[in-house]
Protein backbone atom coordinates (compact mmCIF):
# COMPACT_ATOMS: atom_id res chain seq x y z
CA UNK A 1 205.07 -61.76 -44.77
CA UNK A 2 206.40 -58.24 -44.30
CA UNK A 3 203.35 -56.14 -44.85
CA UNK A 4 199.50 -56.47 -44.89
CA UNK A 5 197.48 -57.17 -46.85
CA UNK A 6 194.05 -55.45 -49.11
CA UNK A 7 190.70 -57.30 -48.80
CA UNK A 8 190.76 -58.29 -52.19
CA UNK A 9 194.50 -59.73 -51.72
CA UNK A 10 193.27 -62.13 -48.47
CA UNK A 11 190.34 -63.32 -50.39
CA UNK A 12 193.03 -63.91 -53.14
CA UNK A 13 195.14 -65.93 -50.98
CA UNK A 14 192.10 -68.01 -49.11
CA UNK A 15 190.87 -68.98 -52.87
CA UNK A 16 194.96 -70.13 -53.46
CA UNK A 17 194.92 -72.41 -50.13
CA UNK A 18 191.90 -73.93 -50.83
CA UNK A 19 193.14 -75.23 -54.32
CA UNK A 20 196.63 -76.11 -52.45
CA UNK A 21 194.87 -77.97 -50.20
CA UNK A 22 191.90 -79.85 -51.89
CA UNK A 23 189.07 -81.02 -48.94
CA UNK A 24 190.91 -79.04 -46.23
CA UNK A 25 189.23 -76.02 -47.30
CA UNK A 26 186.68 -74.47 -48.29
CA UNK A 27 185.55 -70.74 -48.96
CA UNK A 28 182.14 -69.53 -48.91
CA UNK A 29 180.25 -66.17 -48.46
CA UNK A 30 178.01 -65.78 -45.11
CA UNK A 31 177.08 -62.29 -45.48
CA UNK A 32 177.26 -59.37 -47.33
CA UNK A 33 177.76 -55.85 -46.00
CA UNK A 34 176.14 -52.92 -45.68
CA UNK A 35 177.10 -51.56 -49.37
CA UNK A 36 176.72 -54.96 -50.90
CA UNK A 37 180.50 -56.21 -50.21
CA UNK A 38 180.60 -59.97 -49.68
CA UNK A 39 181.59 -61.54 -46.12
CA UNK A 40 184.06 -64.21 -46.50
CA UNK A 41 184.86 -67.32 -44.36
CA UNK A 42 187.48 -69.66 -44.79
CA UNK A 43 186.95 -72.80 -42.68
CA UNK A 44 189.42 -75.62 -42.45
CA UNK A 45 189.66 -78.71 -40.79
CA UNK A 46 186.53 -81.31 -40.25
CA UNK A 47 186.55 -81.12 -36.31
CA UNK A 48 183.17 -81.19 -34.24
CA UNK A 49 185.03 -78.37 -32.02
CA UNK A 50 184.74 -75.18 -33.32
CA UNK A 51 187.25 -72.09 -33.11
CA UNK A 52 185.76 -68.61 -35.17
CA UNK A 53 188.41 -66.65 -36.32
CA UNK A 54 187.08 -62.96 -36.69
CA UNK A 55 189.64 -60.78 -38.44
CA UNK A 56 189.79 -56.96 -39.33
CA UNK A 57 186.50 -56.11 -36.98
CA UNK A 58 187.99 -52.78 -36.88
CA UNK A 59 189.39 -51.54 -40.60
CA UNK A 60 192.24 -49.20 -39.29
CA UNK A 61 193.79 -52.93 -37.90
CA UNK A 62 194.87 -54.53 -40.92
CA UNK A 63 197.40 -57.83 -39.29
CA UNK A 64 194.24 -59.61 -38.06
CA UNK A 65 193.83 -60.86 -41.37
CA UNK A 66 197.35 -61.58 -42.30
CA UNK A 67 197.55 -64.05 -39.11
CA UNK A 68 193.90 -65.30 -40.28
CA UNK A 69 195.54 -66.60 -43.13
CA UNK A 70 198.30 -68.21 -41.26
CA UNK A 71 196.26 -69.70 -39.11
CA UNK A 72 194.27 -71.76 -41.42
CA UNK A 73 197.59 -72.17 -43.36
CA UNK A 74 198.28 -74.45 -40.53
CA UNK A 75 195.32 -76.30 -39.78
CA UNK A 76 194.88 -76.75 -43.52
CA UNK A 77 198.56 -78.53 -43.71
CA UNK A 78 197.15 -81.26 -41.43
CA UNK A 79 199.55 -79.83 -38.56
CA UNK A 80 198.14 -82.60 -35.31
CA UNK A 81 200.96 -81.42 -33.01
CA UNK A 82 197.83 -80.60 -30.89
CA UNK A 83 194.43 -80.48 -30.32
CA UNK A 84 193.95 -77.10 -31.63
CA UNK A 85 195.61 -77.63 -34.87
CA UNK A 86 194.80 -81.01 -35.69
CA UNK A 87 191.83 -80.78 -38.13
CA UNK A 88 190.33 -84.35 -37.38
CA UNK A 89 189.48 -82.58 -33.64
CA UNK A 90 188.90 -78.71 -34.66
CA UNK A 91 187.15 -76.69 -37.18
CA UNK A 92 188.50 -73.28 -38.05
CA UNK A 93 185.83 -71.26 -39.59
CA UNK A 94 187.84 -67.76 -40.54
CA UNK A 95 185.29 -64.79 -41.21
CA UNK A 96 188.77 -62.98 -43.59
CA UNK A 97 186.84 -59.25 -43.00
CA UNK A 98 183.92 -58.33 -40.66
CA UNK A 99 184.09 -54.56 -42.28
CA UNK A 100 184.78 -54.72 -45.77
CA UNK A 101 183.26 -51.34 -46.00
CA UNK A 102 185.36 -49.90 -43.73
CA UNK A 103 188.66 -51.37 -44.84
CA UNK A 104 187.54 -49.49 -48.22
CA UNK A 105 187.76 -46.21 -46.58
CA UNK A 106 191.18 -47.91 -44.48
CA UNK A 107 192.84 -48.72 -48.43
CA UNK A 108 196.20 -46.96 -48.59
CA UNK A 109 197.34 -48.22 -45.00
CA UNK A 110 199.15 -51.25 -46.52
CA UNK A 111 201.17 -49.18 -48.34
CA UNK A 112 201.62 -46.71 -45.89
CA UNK A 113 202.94 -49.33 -43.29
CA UNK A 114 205.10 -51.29 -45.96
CA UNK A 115 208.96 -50.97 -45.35
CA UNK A 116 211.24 -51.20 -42.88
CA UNK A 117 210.51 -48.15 -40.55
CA UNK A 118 206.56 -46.92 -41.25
CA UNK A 119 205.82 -43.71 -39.85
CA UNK A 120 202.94 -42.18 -37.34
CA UNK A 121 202.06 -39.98 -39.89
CA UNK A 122 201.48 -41.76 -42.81
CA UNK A 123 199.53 -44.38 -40.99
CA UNK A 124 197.16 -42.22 -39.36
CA UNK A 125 196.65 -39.97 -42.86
CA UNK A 126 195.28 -43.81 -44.57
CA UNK A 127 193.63 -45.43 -41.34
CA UNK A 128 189.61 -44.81 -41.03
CA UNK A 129 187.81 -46.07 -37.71
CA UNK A 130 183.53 -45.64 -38.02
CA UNK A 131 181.67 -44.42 -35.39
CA UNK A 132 180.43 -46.86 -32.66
CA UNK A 133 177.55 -47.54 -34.64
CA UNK A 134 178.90 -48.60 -37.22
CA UNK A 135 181.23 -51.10 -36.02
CA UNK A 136 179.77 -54.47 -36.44
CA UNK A 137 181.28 -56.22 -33.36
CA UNK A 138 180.52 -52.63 -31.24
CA UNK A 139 177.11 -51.77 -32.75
CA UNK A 140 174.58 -53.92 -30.62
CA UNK A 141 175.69 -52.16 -27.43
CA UNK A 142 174.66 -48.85 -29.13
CA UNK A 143 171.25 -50.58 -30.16
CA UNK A 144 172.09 -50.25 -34.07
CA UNK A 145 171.22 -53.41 -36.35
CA UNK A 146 174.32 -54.13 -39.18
CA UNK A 147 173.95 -57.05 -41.50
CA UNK A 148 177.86 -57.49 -40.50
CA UNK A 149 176.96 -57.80 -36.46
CA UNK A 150 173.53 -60.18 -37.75
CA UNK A 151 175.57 -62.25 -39.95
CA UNK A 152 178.29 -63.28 -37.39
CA UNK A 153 175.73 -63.72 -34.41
CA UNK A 154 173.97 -66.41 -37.44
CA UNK A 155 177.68 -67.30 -37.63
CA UNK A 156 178.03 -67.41 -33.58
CA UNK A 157 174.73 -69.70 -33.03
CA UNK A 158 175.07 -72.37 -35.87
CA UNK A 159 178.67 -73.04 -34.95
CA UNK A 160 178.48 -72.36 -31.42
CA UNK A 161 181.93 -72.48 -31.33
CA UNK A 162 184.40 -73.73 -28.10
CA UNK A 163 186.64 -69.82 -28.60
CA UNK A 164 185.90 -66.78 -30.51
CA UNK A 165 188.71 -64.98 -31.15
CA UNK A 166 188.78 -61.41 -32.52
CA UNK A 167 192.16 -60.38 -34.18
CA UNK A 168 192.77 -56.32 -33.26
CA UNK A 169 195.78 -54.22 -32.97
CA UNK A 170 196.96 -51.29 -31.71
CA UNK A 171 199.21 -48.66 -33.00
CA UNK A 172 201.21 -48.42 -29.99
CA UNK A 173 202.50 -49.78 -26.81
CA UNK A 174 202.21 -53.50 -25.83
CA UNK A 175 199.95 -57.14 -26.48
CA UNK A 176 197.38 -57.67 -24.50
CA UNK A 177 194.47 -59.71 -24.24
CA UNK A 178 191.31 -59.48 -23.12
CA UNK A 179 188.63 -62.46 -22.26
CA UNK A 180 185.22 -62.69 -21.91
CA UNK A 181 185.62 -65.50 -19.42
CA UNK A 182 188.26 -67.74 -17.84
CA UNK A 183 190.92 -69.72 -19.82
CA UNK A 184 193.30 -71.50 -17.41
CA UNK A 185 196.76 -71.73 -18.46
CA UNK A 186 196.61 -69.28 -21.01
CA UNK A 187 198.81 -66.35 -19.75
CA UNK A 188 201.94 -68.83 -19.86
CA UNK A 189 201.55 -69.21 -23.54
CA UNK A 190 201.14 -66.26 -24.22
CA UNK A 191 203.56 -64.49 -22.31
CA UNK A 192 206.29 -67.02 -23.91
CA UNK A 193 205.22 -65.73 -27.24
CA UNK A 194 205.22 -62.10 -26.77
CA UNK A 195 209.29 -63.00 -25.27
CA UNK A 196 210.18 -64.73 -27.63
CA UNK A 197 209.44 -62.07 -30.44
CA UNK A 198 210.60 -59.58 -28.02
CA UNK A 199 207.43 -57.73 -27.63
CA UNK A 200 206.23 -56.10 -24.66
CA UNK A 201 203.51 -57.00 -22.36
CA UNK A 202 201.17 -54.13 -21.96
CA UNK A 203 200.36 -54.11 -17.79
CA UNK A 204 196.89 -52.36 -17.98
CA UNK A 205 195.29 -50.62 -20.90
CA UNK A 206 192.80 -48.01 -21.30
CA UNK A 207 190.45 -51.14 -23.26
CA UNK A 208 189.78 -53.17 -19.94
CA UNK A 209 190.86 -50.30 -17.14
CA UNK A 210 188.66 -51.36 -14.86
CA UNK A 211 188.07 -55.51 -15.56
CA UNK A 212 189.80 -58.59 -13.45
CA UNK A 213 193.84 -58.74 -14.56
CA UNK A 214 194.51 -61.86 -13.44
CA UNK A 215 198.06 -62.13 -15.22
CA UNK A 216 200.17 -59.14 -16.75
CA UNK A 217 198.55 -58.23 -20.36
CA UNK A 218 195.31 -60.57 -19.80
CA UNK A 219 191.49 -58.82 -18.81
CA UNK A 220 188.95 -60.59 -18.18
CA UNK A 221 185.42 -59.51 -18.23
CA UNK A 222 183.51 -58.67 -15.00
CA UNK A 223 180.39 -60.29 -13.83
CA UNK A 224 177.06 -58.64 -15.16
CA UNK A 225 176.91 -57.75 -11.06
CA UNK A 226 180.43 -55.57 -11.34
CA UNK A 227 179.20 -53.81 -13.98
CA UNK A 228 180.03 -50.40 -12.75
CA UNK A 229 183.95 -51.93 -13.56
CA UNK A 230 183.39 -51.15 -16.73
CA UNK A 231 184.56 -48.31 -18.79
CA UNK A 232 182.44 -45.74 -19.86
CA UNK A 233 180.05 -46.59 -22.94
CA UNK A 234 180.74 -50.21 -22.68
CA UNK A 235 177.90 -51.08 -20.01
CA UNK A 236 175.62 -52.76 -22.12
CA UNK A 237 178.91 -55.10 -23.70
CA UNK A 238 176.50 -58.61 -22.91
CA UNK A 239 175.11 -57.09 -26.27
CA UNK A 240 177.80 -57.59 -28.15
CA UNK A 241 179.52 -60.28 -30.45
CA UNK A 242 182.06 -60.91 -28.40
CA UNK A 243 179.70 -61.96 -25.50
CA UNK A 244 177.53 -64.25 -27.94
CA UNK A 245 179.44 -67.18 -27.67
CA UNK A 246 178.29 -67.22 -23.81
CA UNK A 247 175.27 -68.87 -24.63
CA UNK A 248 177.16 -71.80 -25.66
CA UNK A 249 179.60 -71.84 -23.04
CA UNK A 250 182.22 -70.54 -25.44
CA UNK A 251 184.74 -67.93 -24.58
CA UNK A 252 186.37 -64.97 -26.70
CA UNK A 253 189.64 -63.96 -26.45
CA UNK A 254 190.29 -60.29 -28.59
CA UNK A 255 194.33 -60.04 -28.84
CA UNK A 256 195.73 -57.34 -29.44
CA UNK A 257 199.52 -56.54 -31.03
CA UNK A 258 200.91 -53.19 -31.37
CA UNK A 259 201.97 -51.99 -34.44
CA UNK A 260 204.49 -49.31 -32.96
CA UNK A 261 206.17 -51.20 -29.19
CA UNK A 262 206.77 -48.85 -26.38
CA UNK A 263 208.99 -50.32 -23.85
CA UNK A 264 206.89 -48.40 -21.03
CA UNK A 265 204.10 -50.89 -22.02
CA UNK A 266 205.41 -53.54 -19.86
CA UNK A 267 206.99 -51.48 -16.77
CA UNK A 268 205.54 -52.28 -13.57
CA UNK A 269 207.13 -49.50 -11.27
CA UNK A 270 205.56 -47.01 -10.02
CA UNK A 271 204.68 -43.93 -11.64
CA UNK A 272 206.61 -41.21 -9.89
CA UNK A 273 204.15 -38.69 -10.68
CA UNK A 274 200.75 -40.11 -11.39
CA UNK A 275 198.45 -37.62 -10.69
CA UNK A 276 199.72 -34.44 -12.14
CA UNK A 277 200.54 -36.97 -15.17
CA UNK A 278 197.02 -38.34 -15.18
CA UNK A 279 195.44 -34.89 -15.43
CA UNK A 280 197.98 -33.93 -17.87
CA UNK A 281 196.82 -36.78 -20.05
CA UNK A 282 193.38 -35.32 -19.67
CA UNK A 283 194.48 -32.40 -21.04
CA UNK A 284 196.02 -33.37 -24.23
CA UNK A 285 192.79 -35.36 -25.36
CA UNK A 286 190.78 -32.49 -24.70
CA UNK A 287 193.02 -29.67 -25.96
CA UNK A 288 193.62 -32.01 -29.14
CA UNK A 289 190.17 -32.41 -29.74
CA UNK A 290 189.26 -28.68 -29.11
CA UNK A 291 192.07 -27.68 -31.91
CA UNK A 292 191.17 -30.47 -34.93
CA UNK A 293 187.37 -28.99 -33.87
CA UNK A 294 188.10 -25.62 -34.36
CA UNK A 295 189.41 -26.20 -37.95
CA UNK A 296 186.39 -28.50 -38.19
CA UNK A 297 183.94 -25.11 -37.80
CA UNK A 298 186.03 -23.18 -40.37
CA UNK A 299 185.06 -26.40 -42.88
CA UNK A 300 182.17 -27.97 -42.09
CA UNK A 301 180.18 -25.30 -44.78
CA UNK A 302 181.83 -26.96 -47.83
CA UNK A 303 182.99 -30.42 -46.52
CA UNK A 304 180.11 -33.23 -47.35
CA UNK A 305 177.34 -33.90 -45.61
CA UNK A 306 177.72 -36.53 -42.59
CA UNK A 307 174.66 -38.48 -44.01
CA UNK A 308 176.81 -38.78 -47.39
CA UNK A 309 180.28 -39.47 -45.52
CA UNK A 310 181.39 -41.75 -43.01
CA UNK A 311 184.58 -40.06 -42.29
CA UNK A 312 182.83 -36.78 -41.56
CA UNK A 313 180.62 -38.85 -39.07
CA UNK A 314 183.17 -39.70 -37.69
CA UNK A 315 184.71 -36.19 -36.85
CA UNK A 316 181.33 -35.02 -35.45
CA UNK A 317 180.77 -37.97 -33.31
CA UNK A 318 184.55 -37.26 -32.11
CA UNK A 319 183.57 -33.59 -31.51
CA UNK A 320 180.39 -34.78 -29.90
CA UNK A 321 181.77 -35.16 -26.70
CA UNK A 322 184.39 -38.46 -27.24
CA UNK A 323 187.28 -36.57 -26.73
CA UNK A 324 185.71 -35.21 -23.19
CA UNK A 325 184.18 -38.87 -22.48
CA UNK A 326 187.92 -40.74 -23.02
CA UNK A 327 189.08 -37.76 -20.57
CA UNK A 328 186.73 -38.07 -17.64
CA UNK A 329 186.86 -42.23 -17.60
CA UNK A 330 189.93 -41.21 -16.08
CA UNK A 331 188.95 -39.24 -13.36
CA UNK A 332 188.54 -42.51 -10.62
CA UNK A 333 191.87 -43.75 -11.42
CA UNK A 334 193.11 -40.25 -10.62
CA UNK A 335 191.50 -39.69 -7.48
CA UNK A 336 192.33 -43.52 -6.30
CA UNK A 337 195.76 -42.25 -6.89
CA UNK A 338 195.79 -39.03 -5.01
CA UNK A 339 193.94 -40.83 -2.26
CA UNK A 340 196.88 -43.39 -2.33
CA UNK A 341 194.79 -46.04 -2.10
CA UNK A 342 195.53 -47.83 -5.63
CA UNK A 343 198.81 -47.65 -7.09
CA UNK A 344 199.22 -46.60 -10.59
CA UNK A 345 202.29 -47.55 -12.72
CA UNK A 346 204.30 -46.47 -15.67
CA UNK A 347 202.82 -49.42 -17.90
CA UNK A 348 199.26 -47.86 -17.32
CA UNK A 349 200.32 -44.44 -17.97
CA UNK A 350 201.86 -45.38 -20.89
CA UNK A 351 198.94 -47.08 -22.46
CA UNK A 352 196.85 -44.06 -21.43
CA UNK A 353 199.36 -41.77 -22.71
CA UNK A 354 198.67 -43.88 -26.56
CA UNK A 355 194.63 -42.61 -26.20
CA UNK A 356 195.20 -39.21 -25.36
CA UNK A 357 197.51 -38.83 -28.22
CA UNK A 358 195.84 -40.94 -31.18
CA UNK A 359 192.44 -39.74 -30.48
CA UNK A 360 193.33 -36.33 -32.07
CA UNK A 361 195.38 -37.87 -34.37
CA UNK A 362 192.47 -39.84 -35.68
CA UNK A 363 190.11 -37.20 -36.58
CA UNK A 364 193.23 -34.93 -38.16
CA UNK A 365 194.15 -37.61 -40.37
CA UNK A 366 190.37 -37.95 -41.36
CA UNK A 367 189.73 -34.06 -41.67
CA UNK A 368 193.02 -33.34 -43.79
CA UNK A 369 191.20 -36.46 -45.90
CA UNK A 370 188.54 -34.37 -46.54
CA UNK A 371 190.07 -31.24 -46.78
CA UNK A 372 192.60 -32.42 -49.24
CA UNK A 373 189.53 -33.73 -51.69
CA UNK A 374 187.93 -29.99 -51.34
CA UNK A 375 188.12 -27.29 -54.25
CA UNK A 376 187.06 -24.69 -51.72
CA UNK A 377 189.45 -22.12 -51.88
CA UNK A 378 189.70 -21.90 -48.03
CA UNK A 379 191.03 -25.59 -47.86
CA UNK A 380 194.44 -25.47 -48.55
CA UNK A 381 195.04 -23.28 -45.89
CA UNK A 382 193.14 -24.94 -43.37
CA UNK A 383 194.99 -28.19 -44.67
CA UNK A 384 198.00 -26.20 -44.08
CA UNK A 385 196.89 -25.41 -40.55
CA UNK A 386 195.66 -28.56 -39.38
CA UNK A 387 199.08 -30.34 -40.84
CA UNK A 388 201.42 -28.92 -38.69
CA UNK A 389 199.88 -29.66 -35.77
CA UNK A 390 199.88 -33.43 -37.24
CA UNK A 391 203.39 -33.63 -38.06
CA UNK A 392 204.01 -32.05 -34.40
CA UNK A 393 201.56 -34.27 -32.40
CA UNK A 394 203.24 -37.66 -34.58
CA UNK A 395 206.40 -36.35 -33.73
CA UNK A 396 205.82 -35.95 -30.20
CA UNK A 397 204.13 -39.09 -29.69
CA UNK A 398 206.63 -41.17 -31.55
CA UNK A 399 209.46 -39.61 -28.96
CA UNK A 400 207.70 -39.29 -25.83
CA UNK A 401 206.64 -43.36 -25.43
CA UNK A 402 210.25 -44.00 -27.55
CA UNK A 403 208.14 -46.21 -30.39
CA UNK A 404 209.63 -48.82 -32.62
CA UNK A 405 207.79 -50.39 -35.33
CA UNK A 406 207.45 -54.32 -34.97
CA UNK A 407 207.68 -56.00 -38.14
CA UNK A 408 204.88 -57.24 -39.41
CA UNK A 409 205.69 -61.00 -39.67
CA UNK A 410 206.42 -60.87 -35.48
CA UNK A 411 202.41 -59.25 -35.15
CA UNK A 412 201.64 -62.20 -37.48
CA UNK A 413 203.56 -64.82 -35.65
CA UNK A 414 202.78 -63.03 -32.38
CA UNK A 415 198.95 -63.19 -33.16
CA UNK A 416 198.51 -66.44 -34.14
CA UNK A 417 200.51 -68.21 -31.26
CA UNK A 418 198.07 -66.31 -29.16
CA UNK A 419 195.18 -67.41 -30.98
CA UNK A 420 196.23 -71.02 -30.53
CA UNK A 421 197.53 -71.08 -26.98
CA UNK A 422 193.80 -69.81 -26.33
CA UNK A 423 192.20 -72.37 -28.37
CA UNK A 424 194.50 -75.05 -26.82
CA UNK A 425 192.93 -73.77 -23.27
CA UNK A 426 189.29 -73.67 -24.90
CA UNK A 427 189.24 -76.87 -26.02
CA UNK A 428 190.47 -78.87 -22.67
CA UNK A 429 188.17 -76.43 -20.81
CA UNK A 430 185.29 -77.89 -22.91
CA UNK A 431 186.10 -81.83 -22.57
């Protein structure tokens, strides 16, 4: 597989397996969304252990639900070369798109991504990310009730499955993964896969700053007690999907595979100039998020309503303070620096370096949406405006962490050996 794939083309391909593989599969709907789009799940295998396979949670991560696919692809082909794949021991039940709302609002990035050498720019001018509230995995922290989130907790308590795992990825820098509880002998598996396909490690990310790193690339959720570890806006995460399986002693693992690798991602030296870069970093987010605001003013009297339109929610929940919020989380790992009492390295200034730059590049690709559907006559040159500060800020970002794209078969393959090195751990952790 060398690019993604649409919603309708992975629920195309699930119906094709099933008929390839009479009794191994079977597709059914579990939910529906929001605006009436069906939820999809694709379990295979018989097992009385179960592994839920959650793919594209967040729409502007398409490769979740290429490796969904592959997984089952497996399991359905009777592979027993162990536990986790042998479907007389395990059940995969694949939910094939948790936002099928939001990937509609996302269509265009398979096409932008396809070929051998995607660009920043055309990704982030197709890729749409809701507002916290609106993402179903996200949206029971911020107290907001989603069919999507309801459906998989139904999902979450009837299966009560061994391993969640959530299939994300990231447009730049390294894998990582990130637990909500221990899995013993899962960093070795992992970290042979991401070698093997020659993909860095990402040491530290801005996702899990502050949780246990007990091996390079893996997070694992704090105790409800260490609480104050987490990153801001994330305190109340026991509410979320990914902590449901808890209650049945399962685990979730959410992997995540870059899109665009950064060979910073996995450099363990020392920053040589942490601070000043730290507050530097601060900077750009803000300074972005100041200039896609001010074109926002000049356009908000014609653009449509945020009630109407989820991308201009979006860009007034980004000028609501997120770009100052991702800045100030920030602020302790600065001052532990300057105080010299933690040491900060090029791998976490790296991945920090990816947030300050694609949070601005977010809401510009989302605003030149908008302003490129407008017949005001002030658009085009606010368009105008607004693009070359996109091309610019792609261009810089692209050379600054020295990006290369990783084809999308090595996410794929990269994914899914992740997902079943965890399961493999899951499943001897629950005999």
């Amino acid at each position: 597989m060398n690019r993604y794939l649409t919603v309708a083309e992975v629920s195309a391909a699930a119906r094709r397996l099933v008929s390839r593989y009479p009794g191994a599969g079977r597709l059914r709907r579990v939910g529906t969304s929001r605006a009436g789009r069906p939820l999809e799940m694709l379990s295979v295998g018989h097992g009385p252990a179960h592994v839920l396979v959650v793919a594209r949670p967040h729409p502007d991560e398409p490769v979740g639900a290429v490796t969904a696919l592959a997984l089952a692809e497996r399991v359905a082909r009777g592979d027993g070369r162990s536990p986790a794949t042998d479907p007389a021991h395990v059940t995969w039940d694949v939910v094939l798109c948790l936002d099928p709302d939001g990937a509609a609002l996302s269509e265009g990035i398979e096409e932008a991504t396809a070929g051998p050498a995607p660009a920043l720019e055309r990704y982030f001018r197709a890729a749409f990310r809701p507002v916290a509230a609106e993402q179903p995995e996200w949206a029971p922290i911020e107290s907001s009730r989603l069919p999507e989130s309801q459906a998989l907790f139904d999902l979450i308590d009837k299966r009560r499955p061994v391993l969640q795992c959530s299939l994300h990825g990231i447009e730049a820098g390294g894998t990582f993964a990130q637990l909500t509880g221990g899995l013993p002998g899962f960093a070795g598996g992992f970290h042979t896969a991401a070698a093997d396909l020659s993909v860095p490690v990402q040491h530290g990310t801005f996702d899990a700053l502050y949780w246990e790193n007990p091996a390079p690339g893996v997070h694992v959720l704090p105790p409800p007690e260490n609480a104050g570890r987490l990153a801001a806006g994330s305190e109340n995460i026991g509410r979320s999907t990914w902590c449901a399986p808890q209650r049945y002693g399962g685990v979730t693992a959410i992997v995540e595979v870059p899109m665009w690798a950064s060979a910073l991602a996995d450099d363990p030296s020392p920053h040589p100039d942490a601070v000043r870069t730290l507050r530097g970093l601060s900077r750009l987010v803000r300074d972005g998020g100041e200039q896609v605001t001010a074109v926002l003013d000049k356009a908000r009297g014609f653009l449509p309503p945020p009630e109407e339109n989820a991308p201009r929610r979006v860009l007034e929940w980004m000028a609501d303070g997120l770009y100052d919020l991702v800045a100030d989380s920030w602020q302790p790992l600065a001052r532990q620096a300057a105080e010299s009492r933690e040491r900060v390295t090029t791998a976490q200034i790296c991945a920090l370096d990816v947030v300050a730059r694609r949070q601005p590049l977010r809401a510009a690709g989302l605003l030149l949406r908008l302003l490129s559907a407008s017949d005001d006559p002030a658009a085009l040159a606010l368009h105008d405006e607004l693009h070359a500060l996109f091309t610019a800020w792609c261009e810089d970002f692209t050379h600054a962490l020295g990006l290369r794209w990783v084809p999308v078969r090595d996410q794929v393959d990269l994914q899914s050996r992740t997902a079943l090195a965890a399961a493999e751990c899951a499943l001897r952790s629950a005999r």
